[in-house]
Protein backbone atom coordinates (compact mmCIF):
# COMPACT_ATOMS: atom_id res chain seq x y z
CA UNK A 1 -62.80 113.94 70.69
CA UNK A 2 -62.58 112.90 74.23
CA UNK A 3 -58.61 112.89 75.34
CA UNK A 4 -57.26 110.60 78.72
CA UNK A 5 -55.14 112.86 81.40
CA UNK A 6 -53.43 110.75 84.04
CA UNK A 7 -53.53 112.19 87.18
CA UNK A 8 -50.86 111.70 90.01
CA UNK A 9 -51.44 114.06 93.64
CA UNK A 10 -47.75 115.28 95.02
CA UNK A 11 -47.41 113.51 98.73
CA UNK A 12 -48.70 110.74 98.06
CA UNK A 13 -47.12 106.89 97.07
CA UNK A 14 -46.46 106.89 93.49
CA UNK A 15 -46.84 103.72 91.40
CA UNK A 16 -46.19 105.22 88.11
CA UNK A 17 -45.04 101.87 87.05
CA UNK A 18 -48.45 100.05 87.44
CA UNK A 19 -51.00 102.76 88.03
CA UNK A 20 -52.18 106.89 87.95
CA UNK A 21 -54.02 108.10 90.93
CA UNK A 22 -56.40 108.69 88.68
CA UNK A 23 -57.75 109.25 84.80
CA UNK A 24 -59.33 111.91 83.76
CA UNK A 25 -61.40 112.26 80.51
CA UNK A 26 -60.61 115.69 79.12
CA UNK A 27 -63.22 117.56 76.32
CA UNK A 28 -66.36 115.08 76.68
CA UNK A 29 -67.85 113.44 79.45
CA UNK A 30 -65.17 115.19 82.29
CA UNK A 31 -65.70 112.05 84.64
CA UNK A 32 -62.46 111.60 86.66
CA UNK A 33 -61.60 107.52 87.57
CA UNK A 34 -59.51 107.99 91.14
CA UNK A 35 -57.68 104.51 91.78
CA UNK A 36 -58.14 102.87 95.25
CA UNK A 37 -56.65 104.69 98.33
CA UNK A 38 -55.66 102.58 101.46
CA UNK A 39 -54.05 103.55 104.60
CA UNK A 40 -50.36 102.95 103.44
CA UNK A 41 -48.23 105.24 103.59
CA UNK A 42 -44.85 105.54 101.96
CA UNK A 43 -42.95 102.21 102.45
CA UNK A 44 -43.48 102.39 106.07
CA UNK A 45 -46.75 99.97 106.04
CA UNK A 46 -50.09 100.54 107.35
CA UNK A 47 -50.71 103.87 109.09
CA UNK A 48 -51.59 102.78 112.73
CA UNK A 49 -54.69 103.37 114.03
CA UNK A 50 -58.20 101.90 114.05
CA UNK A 51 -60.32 101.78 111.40
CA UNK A 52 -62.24 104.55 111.37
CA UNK A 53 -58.77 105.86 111.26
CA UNK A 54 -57.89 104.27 108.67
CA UNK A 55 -60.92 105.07 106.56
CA UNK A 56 -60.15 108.89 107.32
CA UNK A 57 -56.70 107.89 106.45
CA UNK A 58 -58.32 106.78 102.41
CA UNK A 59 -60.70 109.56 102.31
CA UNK A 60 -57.95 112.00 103.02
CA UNK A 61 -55.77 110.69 100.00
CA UNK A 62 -58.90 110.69 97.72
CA UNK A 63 -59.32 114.32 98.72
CA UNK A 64 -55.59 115.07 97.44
CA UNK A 65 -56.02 113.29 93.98
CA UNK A 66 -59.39 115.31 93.69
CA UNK A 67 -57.34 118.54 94.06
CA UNK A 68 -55.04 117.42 92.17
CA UNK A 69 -57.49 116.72 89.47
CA UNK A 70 -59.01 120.30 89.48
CA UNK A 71 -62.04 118.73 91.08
CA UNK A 72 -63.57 118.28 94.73
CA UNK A 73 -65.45 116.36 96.97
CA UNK A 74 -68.83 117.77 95.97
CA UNK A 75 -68.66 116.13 92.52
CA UNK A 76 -67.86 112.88 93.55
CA UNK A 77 -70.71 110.69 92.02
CA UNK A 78 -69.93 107.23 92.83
CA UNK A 79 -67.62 105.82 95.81
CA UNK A 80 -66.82 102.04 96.14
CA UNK A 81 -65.58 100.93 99.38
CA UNK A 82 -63.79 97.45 99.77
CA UNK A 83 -63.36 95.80 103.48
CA UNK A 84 -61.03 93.33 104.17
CA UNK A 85 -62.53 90.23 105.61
CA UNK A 86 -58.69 89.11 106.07
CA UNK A 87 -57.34 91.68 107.81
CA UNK A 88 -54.63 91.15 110.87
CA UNK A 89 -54.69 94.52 111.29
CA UNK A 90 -58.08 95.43 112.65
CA UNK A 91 -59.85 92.03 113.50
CA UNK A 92 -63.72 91.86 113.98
CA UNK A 93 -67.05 90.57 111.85
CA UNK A 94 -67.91 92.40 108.59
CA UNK A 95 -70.83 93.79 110.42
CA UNK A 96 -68.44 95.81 113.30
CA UNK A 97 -65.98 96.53 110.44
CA UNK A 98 -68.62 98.16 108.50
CA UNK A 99 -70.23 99.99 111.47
CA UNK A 100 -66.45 101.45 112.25
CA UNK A 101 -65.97 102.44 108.73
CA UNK A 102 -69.78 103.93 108.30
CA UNK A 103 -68.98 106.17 111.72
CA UNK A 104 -65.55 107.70 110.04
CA UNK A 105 -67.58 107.95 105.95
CA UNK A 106 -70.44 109.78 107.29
CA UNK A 107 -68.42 111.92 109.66
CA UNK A 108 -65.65 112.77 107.15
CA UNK A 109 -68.07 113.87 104.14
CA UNK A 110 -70.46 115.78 106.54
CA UNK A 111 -67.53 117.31 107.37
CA UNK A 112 -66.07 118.56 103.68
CA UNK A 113 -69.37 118.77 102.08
CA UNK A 114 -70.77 121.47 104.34
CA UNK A 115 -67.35 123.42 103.88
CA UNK A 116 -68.17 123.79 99.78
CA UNK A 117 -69.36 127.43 99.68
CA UNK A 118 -72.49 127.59 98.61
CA UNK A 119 -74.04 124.44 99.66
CA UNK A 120 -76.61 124.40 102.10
CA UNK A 121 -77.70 120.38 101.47
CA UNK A 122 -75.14 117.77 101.81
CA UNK A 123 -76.34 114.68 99.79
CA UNK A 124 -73.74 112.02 99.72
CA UNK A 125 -72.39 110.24 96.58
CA UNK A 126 -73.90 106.86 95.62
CA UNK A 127 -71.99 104.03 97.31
CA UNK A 128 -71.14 100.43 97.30
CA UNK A 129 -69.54 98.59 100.36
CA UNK A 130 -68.04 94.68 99.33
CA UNK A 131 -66.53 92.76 101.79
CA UNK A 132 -62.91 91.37 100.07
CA UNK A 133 -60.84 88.49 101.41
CA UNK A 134 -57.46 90.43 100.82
CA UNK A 135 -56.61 93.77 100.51
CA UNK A 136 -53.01 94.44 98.81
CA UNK A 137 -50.60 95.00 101.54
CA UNK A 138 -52.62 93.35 104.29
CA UNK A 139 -54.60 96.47 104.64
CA UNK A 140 -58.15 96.13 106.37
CA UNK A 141 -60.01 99.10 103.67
CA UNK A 142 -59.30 100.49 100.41
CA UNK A 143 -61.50 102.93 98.76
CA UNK A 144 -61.95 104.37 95.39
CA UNK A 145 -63.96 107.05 93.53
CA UNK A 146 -65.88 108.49 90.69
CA UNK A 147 -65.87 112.02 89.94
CA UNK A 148 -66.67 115.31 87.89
CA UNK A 149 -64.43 117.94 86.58
């Protein structure tokens, strides 16, 4: 019988009230559900920065609820990005937002998939990229993730 572990990473903005970082299915299928990650930190707002920084900015948070879910970036199957078409913070068309956000994906997993031990190939998770009028908290990106145990 499969059992649900709710997952919350130490650092990072906790909204036990409403969410987990994550959910993990224990003793069946091990898939691990991380919740979107956007580039807020704490109640100080948006983390400054472009967004390719702010992309590195999600992608580093998703790396802590990985840990923090005994698993890594290496079994992440699935990855769903969501760009704000809304945004005050970083203005521009979908098409420049999704260039900028492309540049800081592909250089961040390149980047932690060649540092698994091990791993000579780096194939990249499967992906989906939606453009999204609003983002909560006015942020311009939020990303979420699928994942193995």
């Amino acid at each position: 019988m499969s059992t649900v572990e709710k997952v919350n990473a130490g650092g990072l903005q906790a909204f036990d009230h409403i969410l987990s970082h994550a959910t993990k299915v224990t003793n069946g299928s091990g898939l691990i559900f991380l919740s979107g990650q956007t580039p807020l930190m704490n109640e100080d707002g948006v983390v400054p920065g472009t967004l390719e920084e702010h992309t590195t900015q999600c992608l580093v948070k998703l790396g802590k609820v990985l840990e923090a879910a005994n698993s890594s970036w290496d079994k992440v199957v699935k990855i769903n990005v969501f760009l704000s078409e809304s945004s005050e913070v970083n203005k521009g068309t979908f098409q420049e937002k999704f260039k900028a956000m492309n540049t800081a994906y592909n250089k961040f997993l390149q980047e932690v998939l060649t540092a698994v031990p091990g791993k000579t190939e780096t194939p990249k998770p499967a992906r989906s990229c939606i453009q999204a009028y609003g983002l909560p908290g006015g942020v311009d990106v939020e990303i979420e993730a699928i994942a193995t145990t």
